[in-house]
C-alpha atoms as a PDB file:
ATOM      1  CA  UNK A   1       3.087  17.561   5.566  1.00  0.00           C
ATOM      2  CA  UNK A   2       2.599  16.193   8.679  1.00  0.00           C
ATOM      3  CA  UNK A   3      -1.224  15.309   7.889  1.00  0.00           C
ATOM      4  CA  UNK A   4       0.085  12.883   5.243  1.00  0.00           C
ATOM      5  CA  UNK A   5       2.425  10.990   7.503  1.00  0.00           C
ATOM      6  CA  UNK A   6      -0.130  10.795  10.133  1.00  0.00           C
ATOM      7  CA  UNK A   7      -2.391   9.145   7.614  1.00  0.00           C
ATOM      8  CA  UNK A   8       0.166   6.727   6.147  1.00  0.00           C
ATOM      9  CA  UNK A   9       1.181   5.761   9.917  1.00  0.00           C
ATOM     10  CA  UNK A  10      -2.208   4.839  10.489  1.00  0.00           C
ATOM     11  CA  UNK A  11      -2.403   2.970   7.455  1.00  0.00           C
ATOM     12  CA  UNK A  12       0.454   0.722   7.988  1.00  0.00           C
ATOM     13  CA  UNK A  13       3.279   2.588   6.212  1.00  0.00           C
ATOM     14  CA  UNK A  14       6.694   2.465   7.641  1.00  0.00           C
ATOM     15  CA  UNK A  15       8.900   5.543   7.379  1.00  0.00           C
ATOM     16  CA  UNK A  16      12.029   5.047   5.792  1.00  0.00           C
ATOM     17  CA  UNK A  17      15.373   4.856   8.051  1.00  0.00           C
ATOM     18  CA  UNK A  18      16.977   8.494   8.393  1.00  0.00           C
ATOM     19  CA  UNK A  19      14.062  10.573   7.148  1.00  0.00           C
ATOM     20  CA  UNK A  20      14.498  12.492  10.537  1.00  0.00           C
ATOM     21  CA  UNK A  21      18.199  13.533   9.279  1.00  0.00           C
ATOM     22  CA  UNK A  22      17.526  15.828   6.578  1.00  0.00           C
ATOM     23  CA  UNK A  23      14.594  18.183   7.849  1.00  0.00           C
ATOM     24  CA  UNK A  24      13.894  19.505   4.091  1.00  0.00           C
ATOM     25  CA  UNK A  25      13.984  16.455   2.379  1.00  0.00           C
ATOM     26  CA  UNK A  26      10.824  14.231   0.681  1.00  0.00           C
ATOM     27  CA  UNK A  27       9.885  12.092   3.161  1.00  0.00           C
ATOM     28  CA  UNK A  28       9.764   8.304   2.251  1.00  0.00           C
ATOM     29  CA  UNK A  29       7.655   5.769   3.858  1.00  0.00           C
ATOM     30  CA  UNK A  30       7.314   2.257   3.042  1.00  0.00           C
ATOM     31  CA  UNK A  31       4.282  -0.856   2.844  1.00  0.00           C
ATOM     32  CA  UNK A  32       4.863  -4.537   1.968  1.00  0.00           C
ATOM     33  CA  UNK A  33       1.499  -6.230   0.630  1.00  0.00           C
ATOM     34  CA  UNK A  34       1.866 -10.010  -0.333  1.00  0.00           C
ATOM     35  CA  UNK A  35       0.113  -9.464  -3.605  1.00  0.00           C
ATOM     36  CA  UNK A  36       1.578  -6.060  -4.425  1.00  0.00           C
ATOM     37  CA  UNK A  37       4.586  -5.697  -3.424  1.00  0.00           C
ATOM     38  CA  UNK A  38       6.769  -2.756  -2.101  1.00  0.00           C
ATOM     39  CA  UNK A  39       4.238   0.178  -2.230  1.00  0.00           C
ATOM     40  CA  UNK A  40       6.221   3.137  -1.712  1.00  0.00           C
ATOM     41  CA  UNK A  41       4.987   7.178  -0.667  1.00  0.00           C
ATOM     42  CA  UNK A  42       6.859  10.361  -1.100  1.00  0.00           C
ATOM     43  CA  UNK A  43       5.801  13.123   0.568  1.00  0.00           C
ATOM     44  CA  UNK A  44       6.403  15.758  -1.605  1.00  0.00           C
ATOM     45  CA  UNK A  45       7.729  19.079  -0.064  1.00  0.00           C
ATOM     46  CA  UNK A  46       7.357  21.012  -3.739  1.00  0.00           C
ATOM     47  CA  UNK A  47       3.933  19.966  -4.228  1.00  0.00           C
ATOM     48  CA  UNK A  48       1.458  19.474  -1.795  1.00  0.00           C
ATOM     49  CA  UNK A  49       0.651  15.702  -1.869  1.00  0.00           C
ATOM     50  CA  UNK A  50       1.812  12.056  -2.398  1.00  0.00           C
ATOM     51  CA  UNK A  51       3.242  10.263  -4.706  1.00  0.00           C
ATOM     52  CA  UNK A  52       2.820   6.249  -4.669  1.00  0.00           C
ATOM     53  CA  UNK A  53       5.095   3.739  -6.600  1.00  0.00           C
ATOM     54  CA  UNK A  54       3.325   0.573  -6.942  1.00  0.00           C
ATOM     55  CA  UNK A  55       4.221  -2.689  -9.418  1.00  0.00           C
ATOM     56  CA  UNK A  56       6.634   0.262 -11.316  1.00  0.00           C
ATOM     57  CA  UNK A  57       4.168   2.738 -11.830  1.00  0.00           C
ATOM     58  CA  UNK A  58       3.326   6.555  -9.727  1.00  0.00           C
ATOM     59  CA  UNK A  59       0.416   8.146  -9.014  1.00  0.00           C
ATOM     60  CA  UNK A  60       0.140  11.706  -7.574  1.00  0.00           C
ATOM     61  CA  UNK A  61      -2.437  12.643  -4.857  1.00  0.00           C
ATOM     62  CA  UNK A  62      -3.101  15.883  -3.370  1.00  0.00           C
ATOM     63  CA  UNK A  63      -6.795  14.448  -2.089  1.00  0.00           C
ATOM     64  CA  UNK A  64      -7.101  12.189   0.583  1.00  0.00           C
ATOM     65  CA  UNK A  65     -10.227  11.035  -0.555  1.00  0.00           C
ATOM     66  CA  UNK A  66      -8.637   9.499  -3.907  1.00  0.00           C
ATOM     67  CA  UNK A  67      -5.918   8.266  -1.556  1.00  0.00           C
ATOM     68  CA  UNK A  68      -8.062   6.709   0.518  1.00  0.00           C
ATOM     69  CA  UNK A  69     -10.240   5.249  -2.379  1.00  0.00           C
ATOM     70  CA  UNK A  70      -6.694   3.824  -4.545  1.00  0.00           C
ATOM     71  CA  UNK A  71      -5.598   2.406  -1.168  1.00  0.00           C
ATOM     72  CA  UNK A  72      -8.844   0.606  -0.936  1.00  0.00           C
ATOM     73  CA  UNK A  73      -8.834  -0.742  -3.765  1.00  0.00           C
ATOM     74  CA  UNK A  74      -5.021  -2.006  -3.461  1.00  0.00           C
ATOM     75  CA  UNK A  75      -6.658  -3.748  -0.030  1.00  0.00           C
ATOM     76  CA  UNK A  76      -9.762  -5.581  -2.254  1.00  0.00           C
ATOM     77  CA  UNK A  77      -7.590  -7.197  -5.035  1.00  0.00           C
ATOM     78  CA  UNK A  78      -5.315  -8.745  -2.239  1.00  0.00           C
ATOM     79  CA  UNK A  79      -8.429  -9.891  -0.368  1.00  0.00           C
ATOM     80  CA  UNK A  80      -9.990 -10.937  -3.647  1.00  0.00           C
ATOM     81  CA  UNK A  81      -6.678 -12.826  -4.698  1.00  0.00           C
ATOM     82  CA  UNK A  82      -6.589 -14.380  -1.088  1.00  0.00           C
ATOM     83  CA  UNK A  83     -10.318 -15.597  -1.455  1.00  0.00           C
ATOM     84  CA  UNK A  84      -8.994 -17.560  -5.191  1.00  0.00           C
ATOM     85  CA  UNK A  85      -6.308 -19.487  -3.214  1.00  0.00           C
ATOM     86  CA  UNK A  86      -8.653 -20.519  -0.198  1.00  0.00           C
ATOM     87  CA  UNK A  87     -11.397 -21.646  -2.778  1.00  0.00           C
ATOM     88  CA  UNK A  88      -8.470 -23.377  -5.147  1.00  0.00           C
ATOM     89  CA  UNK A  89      -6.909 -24.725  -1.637  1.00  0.00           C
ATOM     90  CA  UNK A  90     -10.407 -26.181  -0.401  1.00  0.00           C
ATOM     91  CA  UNK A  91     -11.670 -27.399  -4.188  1.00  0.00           C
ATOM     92  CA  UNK A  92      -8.163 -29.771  -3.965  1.00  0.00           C
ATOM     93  CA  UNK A  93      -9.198 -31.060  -0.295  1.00  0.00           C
ATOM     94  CA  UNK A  94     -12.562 -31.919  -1.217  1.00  0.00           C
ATOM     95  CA  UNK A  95     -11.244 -34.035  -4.192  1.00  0.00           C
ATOM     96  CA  UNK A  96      -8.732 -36.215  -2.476  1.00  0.00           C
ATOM     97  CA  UNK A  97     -11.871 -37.266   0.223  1.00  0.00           C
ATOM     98  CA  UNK A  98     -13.280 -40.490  -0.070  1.00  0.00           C
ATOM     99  CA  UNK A  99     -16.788 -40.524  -0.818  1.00  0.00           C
END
């Protein structure tokens, strides 16, 4: 268990306020993306792995490879969403300049 909550410290995650207080509990950490939303991981005690809640849905991973890789991927469509508003944002400078 403890590998996963390394990994999600490392990547951001927040651990929930009194998952120290019950020692056989699922352990609940926390992210806040600006596109996303709350992304939320359980660290499941039954089952060896994670489960994510993002935008309403779970996902179970027991690989930190495909944890790694959907995390990724989470990371490119804020970046690619980021890049539309900078492009939108510098498209409506360029048109109020007097030429």
């Amino acid at each position: 268990m403890s590998m996963y909550r390394s990994y999600l410290l490392k990547n951001n995650f927040w651990a929930k306020k009194g998952n120290e207080k019950m020692p056989n509990s699922e352990k609940v950490f926390i992210k806040h993306d600006s596109e996303v939303g709350g992304i939320y991981a359980i660290i499941l005690n039954d089952k060896k792995g994670v489960k994510m809640m993002v935008e309403g849905k779970d996902y179970y991973f027991n690989n930190f490879d495909k944890l790694d890789s959907f995390l990724t991927r989470l990371q490119q469509r804020k970046d690619d969403f980021m890049k539309i508003l900078r492009r939108k944002d510098i498209s409506q400078k360029l048109r109020m300049l007097e030429i």
